[in-house]
C-alpha atoms as a PDB file:
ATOM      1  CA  UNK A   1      -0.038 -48.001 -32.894  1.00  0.00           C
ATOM      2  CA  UNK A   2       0.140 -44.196 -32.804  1.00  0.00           C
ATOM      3  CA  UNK A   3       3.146 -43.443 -30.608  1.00  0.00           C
ATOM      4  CA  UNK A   4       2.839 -39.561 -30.785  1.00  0.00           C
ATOM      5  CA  UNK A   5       3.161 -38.414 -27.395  1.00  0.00           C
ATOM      6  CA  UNK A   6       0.286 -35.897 -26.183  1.00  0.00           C
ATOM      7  CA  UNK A   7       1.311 -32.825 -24.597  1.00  0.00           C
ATOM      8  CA  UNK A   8       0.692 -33.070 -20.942  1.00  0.00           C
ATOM      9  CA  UNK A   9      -2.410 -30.437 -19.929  1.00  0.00           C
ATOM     10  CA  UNK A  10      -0.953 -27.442 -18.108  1.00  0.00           C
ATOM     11  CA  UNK A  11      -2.619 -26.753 -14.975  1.00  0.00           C
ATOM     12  CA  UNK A  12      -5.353 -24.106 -14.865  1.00  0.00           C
ATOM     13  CA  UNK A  13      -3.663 -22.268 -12.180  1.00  0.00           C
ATOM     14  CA  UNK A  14      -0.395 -22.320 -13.781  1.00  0.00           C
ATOM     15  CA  UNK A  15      -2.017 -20.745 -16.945  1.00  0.00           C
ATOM     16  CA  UNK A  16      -3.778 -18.276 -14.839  1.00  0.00           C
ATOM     17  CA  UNK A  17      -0.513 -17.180 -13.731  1.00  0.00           C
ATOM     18  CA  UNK A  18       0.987 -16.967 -16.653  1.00  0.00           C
ATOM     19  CA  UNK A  19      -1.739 -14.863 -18.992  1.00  0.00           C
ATOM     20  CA  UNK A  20      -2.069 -12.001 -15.626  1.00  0.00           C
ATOM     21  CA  UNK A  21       1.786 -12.050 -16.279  1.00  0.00           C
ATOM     22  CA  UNK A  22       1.414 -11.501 -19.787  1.00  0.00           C
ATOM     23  CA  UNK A  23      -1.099  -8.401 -19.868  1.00  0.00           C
ATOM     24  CA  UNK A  24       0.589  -6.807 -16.703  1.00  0.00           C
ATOM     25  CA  UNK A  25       3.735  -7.484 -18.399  1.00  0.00           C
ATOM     26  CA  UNK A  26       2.249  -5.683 -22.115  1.00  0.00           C
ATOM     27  CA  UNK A  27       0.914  -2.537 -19.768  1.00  0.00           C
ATOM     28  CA  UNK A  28       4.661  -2.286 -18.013  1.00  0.00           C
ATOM     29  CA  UNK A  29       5.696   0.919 -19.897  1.00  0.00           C
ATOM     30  CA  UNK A  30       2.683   3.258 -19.743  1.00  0.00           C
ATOM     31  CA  UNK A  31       1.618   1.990 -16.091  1.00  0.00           C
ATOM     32  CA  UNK A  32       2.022   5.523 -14.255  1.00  0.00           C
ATOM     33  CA  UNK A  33       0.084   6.960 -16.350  1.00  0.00           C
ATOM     34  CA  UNK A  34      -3.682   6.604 -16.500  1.00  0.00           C
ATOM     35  CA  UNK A  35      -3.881   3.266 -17.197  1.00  0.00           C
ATOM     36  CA  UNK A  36      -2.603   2.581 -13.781  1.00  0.00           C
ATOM     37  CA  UNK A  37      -2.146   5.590 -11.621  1.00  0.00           C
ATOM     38  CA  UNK A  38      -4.507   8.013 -12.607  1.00  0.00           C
ATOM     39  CA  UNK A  39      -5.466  10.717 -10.156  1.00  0.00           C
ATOM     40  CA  UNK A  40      -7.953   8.711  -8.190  1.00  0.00           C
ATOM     41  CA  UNK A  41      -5.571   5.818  -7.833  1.00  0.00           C
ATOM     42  CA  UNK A  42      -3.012   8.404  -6.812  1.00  0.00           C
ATOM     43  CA  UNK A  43      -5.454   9.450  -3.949  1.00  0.00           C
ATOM     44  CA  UNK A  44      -5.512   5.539  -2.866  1.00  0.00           C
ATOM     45  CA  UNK A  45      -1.672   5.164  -2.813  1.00  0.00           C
ATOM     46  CA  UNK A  46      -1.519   8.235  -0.630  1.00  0.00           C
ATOM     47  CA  UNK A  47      -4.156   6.746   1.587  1.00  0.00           C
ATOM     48  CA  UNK A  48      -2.476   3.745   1.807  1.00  0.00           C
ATOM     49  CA  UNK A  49       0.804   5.620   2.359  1.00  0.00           C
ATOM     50  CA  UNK A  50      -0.332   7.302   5.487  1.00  0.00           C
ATOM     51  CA  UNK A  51      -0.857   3.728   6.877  1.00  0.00           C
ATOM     52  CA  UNK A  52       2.761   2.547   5.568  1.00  0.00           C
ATOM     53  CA  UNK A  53       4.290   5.527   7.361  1.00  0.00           C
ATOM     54  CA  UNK A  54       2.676   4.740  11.006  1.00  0.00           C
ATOM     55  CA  UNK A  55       2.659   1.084  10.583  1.00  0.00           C
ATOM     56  CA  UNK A  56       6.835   0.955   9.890  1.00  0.00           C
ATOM     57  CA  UNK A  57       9.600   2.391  12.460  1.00  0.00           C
ATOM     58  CA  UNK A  58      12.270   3.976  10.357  1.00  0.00           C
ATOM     59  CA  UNK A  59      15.228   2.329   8.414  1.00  0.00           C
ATOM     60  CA  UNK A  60      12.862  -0.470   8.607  1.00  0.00           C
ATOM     61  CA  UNK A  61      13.706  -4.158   6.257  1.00  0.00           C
ATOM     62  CA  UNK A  62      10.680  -4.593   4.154  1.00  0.00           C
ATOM     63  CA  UNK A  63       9.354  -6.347   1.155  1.00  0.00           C
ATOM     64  CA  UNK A  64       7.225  -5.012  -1.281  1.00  0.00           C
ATOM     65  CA  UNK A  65       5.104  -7.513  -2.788  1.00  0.00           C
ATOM     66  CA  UNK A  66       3.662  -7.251  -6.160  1.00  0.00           C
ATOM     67  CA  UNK A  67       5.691  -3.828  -6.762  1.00  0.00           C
ATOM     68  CA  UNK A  68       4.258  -2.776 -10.227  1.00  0.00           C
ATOM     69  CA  UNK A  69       6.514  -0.211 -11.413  1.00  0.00           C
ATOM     70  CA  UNK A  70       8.205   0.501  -8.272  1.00  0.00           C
ATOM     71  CA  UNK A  71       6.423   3.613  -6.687  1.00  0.00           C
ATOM     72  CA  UNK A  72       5.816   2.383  -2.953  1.00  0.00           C
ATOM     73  CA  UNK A  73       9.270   1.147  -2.873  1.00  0.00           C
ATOM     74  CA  UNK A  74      11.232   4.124  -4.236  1.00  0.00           C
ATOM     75  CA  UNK A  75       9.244   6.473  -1.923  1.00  0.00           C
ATOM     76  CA  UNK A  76       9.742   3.967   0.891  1.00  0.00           C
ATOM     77  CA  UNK A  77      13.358   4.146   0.301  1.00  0.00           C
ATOM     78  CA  UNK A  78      13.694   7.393  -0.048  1.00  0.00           C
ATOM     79  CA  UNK A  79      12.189   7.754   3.691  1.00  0.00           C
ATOM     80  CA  UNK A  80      15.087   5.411   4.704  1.00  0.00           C
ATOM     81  CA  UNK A  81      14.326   1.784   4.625  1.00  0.00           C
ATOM     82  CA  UNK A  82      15.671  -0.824   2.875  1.00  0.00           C
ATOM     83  CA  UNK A  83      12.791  -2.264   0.332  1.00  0.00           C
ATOM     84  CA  UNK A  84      13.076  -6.102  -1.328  1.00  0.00           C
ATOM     85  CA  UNK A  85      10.556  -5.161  -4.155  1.00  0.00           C
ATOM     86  CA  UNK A  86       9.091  -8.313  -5.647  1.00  0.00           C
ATOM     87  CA  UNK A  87       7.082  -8.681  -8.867  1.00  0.00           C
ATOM     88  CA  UNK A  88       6.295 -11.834 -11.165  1.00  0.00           C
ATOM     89  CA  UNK A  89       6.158  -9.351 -14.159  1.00  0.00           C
ATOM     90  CA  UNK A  90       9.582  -9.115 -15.488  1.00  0.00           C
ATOM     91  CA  UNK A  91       8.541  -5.919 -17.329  1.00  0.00           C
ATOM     92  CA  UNK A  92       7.738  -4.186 -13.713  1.00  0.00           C
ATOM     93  CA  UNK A  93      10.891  -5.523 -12.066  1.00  0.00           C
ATOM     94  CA  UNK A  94      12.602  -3.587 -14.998  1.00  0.00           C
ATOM     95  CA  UNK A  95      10.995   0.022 -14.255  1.00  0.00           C
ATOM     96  CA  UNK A  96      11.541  -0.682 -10.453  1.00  0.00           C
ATOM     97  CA  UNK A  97      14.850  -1.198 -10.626  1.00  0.00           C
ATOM     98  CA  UNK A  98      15.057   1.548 -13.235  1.00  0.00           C
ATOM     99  CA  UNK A  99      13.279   4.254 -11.168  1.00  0.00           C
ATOM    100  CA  UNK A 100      15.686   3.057  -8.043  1.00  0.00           C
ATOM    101  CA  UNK A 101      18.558   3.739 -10.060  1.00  0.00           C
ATOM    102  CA  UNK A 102      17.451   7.125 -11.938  1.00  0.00           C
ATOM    103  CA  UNK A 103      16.908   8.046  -8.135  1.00  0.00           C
ATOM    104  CA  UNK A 104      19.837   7.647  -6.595  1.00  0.00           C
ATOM    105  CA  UNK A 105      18.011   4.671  -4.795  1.00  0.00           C
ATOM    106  CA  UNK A 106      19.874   1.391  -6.158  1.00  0.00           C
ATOM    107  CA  UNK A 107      21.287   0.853  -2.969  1.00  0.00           C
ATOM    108  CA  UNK A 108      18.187   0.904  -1.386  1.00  0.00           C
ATOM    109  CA  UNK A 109      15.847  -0.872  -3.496  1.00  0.00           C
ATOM    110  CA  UNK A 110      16.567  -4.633  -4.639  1.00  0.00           C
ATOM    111  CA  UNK A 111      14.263  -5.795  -7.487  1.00  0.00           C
ATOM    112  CA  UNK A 112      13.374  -9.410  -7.820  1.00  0.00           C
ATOM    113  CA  UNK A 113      11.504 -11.120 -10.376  1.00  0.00           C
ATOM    114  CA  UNK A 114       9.657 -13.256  -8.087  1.00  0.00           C
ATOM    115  CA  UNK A 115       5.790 -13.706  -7.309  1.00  0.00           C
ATOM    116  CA  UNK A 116       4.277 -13.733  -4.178  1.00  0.00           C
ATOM    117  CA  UNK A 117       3.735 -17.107  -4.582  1.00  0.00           C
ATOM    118  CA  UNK A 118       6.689 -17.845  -4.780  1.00  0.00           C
ATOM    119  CA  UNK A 119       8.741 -16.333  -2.242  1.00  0.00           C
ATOM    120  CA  UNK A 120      10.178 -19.755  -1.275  1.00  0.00           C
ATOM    121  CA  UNK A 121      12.765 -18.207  -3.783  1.00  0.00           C
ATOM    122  CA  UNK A 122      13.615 -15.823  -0.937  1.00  0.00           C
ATOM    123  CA  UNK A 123      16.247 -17.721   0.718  1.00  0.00           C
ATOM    124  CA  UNK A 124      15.979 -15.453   3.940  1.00  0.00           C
ATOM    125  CA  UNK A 125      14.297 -16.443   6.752  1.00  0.00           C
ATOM    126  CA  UNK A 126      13.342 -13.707   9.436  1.00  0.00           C
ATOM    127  CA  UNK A 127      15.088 -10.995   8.213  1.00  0.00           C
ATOM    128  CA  UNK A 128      12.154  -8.453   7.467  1.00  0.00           C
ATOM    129  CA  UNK A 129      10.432  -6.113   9.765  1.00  0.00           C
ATOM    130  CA  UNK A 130       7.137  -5.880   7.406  1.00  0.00           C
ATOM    131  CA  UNK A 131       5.993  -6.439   4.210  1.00  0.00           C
ATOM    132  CA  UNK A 132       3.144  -4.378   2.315  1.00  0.00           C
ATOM    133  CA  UNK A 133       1.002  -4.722  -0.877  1.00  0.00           C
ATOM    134  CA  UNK A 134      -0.631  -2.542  -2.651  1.00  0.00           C
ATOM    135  CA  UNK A 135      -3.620  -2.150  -4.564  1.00  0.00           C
ATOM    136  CA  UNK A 136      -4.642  -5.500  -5.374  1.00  0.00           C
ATOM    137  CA  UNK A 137      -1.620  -7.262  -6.358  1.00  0.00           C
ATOM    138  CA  UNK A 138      -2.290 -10.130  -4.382  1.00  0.00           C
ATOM    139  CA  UNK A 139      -6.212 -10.531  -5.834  1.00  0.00           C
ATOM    140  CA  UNK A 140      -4.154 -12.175  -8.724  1.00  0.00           C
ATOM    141  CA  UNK A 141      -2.679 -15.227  -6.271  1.00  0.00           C
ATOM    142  CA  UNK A 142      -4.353 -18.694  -7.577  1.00  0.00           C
ATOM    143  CA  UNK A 143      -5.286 -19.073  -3.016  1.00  0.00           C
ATOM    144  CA  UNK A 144      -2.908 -17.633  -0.111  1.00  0.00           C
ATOM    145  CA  UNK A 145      -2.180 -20.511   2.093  1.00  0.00           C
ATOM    146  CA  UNK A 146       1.792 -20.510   0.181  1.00  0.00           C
ATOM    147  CA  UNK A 147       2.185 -16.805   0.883  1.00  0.00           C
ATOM    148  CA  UNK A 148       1.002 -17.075   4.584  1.00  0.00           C
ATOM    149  CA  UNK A 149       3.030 -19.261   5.284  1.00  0.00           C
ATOM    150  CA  UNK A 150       5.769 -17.807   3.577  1.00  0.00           C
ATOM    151  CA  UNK A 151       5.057 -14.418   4.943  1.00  0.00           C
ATOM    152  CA  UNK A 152       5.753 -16.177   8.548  1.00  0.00           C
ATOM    153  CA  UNK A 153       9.015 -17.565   7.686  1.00  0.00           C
ATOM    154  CA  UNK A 154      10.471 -14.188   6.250  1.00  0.00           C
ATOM    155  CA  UNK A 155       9.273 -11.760   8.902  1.00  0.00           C
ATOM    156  CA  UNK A 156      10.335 -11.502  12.383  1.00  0.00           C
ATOM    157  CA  UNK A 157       8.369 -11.694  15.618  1.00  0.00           C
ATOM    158  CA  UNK A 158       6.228  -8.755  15.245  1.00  0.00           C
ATOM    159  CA  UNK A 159       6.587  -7.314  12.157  1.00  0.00           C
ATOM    160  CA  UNK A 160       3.421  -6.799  10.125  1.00  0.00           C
ATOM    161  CA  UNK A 161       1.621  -7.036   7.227  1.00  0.00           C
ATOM    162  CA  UNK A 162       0.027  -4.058   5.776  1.00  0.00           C
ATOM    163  CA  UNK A 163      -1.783  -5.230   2.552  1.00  0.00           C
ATOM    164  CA  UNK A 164      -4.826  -3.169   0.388  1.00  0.00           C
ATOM    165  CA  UNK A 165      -6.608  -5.345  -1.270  1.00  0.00           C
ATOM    166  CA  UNK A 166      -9.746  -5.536  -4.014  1.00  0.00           C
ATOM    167  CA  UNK A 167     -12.919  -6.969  -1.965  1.00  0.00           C
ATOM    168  CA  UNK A 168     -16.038  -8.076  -2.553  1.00  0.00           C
ATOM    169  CA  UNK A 169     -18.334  -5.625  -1.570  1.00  0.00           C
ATOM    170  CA  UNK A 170     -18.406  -2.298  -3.663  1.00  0.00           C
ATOM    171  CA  UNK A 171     -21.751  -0.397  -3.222  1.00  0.00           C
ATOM    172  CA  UNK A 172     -20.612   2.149  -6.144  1.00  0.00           C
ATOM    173  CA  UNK A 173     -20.089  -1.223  -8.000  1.00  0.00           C
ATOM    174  CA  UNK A 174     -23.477  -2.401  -7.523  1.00  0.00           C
ATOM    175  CA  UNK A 175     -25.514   0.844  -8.422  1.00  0.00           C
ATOM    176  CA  UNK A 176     -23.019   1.647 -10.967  1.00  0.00           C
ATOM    177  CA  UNK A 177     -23.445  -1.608 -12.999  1.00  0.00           C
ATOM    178  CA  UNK A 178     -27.673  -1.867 -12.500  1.00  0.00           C
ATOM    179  CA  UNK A 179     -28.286   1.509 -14.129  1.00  0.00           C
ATOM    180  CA  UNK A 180     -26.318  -0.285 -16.530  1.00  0.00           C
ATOM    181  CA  UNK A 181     -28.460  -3.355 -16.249  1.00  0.00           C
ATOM    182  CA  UNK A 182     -25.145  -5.341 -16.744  1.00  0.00           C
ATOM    183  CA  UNK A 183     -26.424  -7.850 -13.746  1.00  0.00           C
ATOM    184  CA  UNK A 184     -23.651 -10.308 -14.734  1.00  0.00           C
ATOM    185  CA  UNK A 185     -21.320  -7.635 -14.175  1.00  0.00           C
ATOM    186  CA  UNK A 186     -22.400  -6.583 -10.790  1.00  0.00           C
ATOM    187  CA  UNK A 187     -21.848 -10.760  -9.802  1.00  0.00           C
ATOM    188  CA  UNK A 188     -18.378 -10.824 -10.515  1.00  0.00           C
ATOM    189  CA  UNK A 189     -17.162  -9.726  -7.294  1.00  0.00           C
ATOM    190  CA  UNK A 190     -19.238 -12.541  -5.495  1.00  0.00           C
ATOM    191  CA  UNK A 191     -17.467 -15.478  -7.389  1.00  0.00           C
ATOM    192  CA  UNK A 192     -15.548 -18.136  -4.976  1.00  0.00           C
ATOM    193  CA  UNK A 193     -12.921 -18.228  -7.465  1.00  0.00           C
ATOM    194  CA  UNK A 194     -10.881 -16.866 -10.090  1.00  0.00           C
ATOM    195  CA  UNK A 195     -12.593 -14.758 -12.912  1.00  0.00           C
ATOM    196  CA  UNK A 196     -11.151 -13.649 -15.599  1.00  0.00           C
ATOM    197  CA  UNK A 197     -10.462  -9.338 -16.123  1.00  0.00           C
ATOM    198  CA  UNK A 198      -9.779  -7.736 -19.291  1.00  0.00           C
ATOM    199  CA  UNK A 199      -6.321  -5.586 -19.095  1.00  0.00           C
ATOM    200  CA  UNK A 200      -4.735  -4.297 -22.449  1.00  0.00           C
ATOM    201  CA  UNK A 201      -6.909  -7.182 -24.531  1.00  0.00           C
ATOM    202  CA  UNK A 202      -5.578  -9.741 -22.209  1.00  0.00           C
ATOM    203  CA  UNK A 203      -6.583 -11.197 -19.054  1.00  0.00           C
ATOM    204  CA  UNK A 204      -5.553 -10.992 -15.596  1.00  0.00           C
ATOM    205  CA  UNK A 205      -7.147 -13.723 -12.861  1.00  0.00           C
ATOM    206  CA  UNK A 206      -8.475 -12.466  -9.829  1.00  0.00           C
ATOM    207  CA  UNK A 207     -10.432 -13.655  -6.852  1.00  0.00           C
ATOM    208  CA  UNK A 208     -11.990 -11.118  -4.504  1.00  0.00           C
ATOM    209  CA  UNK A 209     -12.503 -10.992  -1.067  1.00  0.00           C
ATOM    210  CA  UNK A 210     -13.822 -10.122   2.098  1.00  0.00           C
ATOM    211  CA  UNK A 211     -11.574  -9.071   4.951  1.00  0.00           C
ATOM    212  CA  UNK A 212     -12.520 -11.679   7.404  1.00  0.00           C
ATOM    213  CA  UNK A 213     -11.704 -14.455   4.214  1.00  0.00           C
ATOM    214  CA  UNK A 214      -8.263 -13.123   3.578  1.00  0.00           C
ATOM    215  CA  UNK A 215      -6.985 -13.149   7.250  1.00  0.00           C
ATOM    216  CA  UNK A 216      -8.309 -16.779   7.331  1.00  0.00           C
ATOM    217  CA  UNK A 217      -5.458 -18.556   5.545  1.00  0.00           C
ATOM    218  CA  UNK A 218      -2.955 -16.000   8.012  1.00  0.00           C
ATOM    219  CA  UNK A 219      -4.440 -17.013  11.516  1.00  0.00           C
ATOM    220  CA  UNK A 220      -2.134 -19.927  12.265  1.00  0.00           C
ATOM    221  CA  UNK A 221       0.926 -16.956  12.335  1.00  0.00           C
ATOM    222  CA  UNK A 222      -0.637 -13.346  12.668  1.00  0.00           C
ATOM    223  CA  UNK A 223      -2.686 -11.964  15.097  1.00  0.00           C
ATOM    224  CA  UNK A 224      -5.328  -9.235  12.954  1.00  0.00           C
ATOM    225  CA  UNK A 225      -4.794  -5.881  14.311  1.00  0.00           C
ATOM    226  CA  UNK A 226      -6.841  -4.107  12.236  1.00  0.00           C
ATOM    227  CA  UNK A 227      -8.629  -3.498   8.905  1.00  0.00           C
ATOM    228  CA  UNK A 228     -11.176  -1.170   7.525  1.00  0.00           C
ATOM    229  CA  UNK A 229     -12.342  -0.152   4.023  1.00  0.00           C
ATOM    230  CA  UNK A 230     -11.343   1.642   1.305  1.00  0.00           C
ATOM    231  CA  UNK A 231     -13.364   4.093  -0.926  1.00  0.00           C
ATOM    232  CA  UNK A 232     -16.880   2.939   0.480  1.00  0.00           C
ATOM    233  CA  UNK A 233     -17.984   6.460   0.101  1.00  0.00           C
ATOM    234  CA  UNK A 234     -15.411   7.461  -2.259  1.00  0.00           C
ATOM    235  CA  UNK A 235     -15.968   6.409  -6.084  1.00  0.00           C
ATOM    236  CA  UNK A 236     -13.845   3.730  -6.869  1.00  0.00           C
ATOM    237  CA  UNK A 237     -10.637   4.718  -9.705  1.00  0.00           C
ATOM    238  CA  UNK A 238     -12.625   3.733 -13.008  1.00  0.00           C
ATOM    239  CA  UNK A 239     -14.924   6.446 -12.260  1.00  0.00           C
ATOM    240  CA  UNK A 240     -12.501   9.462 -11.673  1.00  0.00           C
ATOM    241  CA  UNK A 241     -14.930  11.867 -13.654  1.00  0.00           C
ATOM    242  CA  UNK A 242     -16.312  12.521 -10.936  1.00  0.00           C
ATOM    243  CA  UNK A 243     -13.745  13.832  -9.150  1.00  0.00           C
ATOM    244  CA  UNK A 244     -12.849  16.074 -11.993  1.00  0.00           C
ATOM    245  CA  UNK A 245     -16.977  17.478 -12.389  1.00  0.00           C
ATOM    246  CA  UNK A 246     -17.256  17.211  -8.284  1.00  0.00           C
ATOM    247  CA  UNK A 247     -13.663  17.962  -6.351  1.00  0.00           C
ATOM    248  CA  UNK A 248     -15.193  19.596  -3.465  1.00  0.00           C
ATOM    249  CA  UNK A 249     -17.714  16.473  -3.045  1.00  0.00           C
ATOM    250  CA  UNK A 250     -15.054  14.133  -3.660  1.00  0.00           C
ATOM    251  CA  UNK A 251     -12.825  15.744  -1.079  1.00  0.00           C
ATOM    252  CA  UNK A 252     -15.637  15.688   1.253  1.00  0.00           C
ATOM    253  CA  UNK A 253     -15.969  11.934   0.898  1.00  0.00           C
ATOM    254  CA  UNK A 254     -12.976  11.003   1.226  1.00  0.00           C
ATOM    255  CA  UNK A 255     -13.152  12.922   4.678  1.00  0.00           C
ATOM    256  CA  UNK A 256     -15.935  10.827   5.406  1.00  0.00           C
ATOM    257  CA  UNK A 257     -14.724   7.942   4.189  1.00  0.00           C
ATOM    258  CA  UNK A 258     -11.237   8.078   6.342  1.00  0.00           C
ATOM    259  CA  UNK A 259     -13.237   9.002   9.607  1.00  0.00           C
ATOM    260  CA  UNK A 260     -16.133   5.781   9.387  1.00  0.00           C
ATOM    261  CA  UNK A 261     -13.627   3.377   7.155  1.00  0.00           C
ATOM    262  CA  UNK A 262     -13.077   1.447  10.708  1.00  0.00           C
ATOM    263  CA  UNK A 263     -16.112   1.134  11.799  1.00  0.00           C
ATOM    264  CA  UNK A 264     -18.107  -2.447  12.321  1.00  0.00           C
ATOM    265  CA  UNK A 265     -20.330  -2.836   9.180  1.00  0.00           C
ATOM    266  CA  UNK A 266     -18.743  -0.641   7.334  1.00  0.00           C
ATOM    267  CA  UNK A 267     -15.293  -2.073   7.394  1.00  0.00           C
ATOM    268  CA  UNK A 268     -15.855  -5.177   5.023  1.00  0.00           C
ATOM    269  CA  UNK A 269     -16.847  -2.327   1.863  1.00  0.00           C
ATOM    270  CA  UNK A 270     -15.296  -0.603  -0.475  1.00  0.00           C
ATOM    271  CA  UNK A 271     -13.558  -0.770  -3.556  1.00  0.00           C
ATOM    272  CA  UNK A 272     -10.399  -2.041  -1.788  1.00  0.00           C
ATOM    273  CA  UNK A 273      -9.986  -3.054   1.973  1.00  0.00           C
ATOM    274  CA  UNK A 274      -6.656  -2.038   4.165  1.00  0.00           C
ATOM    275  CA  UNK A 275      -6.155  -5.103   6.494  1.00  0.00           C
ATOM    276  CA  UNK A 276      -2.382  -4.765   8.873  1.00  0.00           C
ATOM    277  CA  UNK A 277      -1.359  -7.857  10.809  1.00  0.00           C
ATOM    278  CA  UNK A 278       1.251  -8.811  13.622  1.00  0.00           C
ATOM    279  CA  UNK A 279       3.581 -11.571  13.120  1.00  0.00           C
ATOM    280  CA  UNK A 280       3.398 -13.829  16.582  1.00  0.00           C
END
């Protein structure tokens, strides 16, 4: 009788987790630059700055969640409030709480190596005014019932979520991928669950969606007060050429694109999606 014991499978979603943590953990060091914030991601953060800034009263408790290498929450600190900025890459927690402290910020910024699907870690319970995500980060949750929920027990009546997040519907997407004829490419986006994204030759899990589908798993605790979308007119980051051949174009569309953003229809497109909701 063999009595070798077999190693017990580890769960898909657990390994998910663990290889995005792995390649955003290899791209850690060299993140602000264009791997990660070139110029046309710049122009997103900004956008989704202005939003930040009228969404949060100042001095205001918030938590950061999925805080890369720590540029939301040093600038948020630096305009007075007090930032918990969370990451499940060790590597990012590092530069965020180096770039508090090279600041003069350490006060001001706490960095904690937890994901947002974990934030039963956070052993406070209604002690934030808001919390905020940027760019994506929470595409690379295995589902968002945990944080929800979670996101309920740490904020206080009222205080809101302002998250941007990747969705589902990218027109430049779409026309840019068929010239390609790369039609598996241009389905990716549509997928129900997690598919699998090359970063630095490894792989980071994401699900898309649409803005009505995230606020779903949040409707037992928030109220949705509003969302619109981001860069429907404006090309998306991985094609910043264009704003380098076109700048007066590009400026132009990103005029366009911040006056019709809101609108019905238009609202569920874009590269990424702004969605802010109240805590009842």
């Amino acid at each position: 009788m063999n009595s070798t014991t077999e190693p017990a499978e580890v769960p898909a979603t657990l390994l998910h987790l663990h290889q995005t943590r792995s390649a955003f953990d290899s791209v850690a060091a060299d993140y602000d630059g264009e791997r990660g914030n070139n110029a046309a991601i710049q122009d997103m953060r900004a956008e989704a700055w202005r939003w930040l800034d009228a969404s949060f009263a100042p001095g205001s408790h918030l938590l950061d969640l999925g805080c890369g290498t720590g540029l939301d929450a040093v600038r948020l600190a630096r305009l007075g409030h007090l930032v918990t900025a969370a990451d499940w890459s060790a590597a990012m927690v590092r530069r965020t709480f180096d770039r508090a402290r090279d600041q003069g910020l350490g006060e001001r910024v706490r960095a904690v190596n937890i994901g947002a699907h974990e934030l039963q870690r956070l052993g406070e319970t209604g002690v934030y005014d808001g919390a905020y995500s940027n760019l994506g980060a929470l595409n690379c949750l295995p589902d968002l019932n945990g944080l929800a929920r979670e996101c309920a027990r740490l904020l206080k009546p009222g205080g809101l979520l302002v998250f941007t997040v990747i969705g589902r519907i990218c027109p430049w997407e779409v026309i840019y991928y068929l010239r390609q004829r790369r039609w598996a490419r241009v389905k990716v986006r549509y997928a129900r669950g997690p598919v699998p994204v090359s970063l630095n030759q490894r792989t980071v899990w994401t699900r898309y969606y649409g803005p009505r589908e995230f606020y779903r798993p949040f409707a037992d605790w928030f109220t949705l007060e509003h969302m619109r979308g981001m860069c429907i007119f404006v090309p998306p980051p991985y094609l910043a050429s264009i704003r380098t051949r076109h700048p007066q174009w590009y400026r132009l569309l990103w005029r366009i694109d911040r006056r019709v953003a809101g609108w019905p229809l238009l609202r569920g497109l874009g590269d990424h999606f702004l969605i802010v909701m109240r805590a009842r």
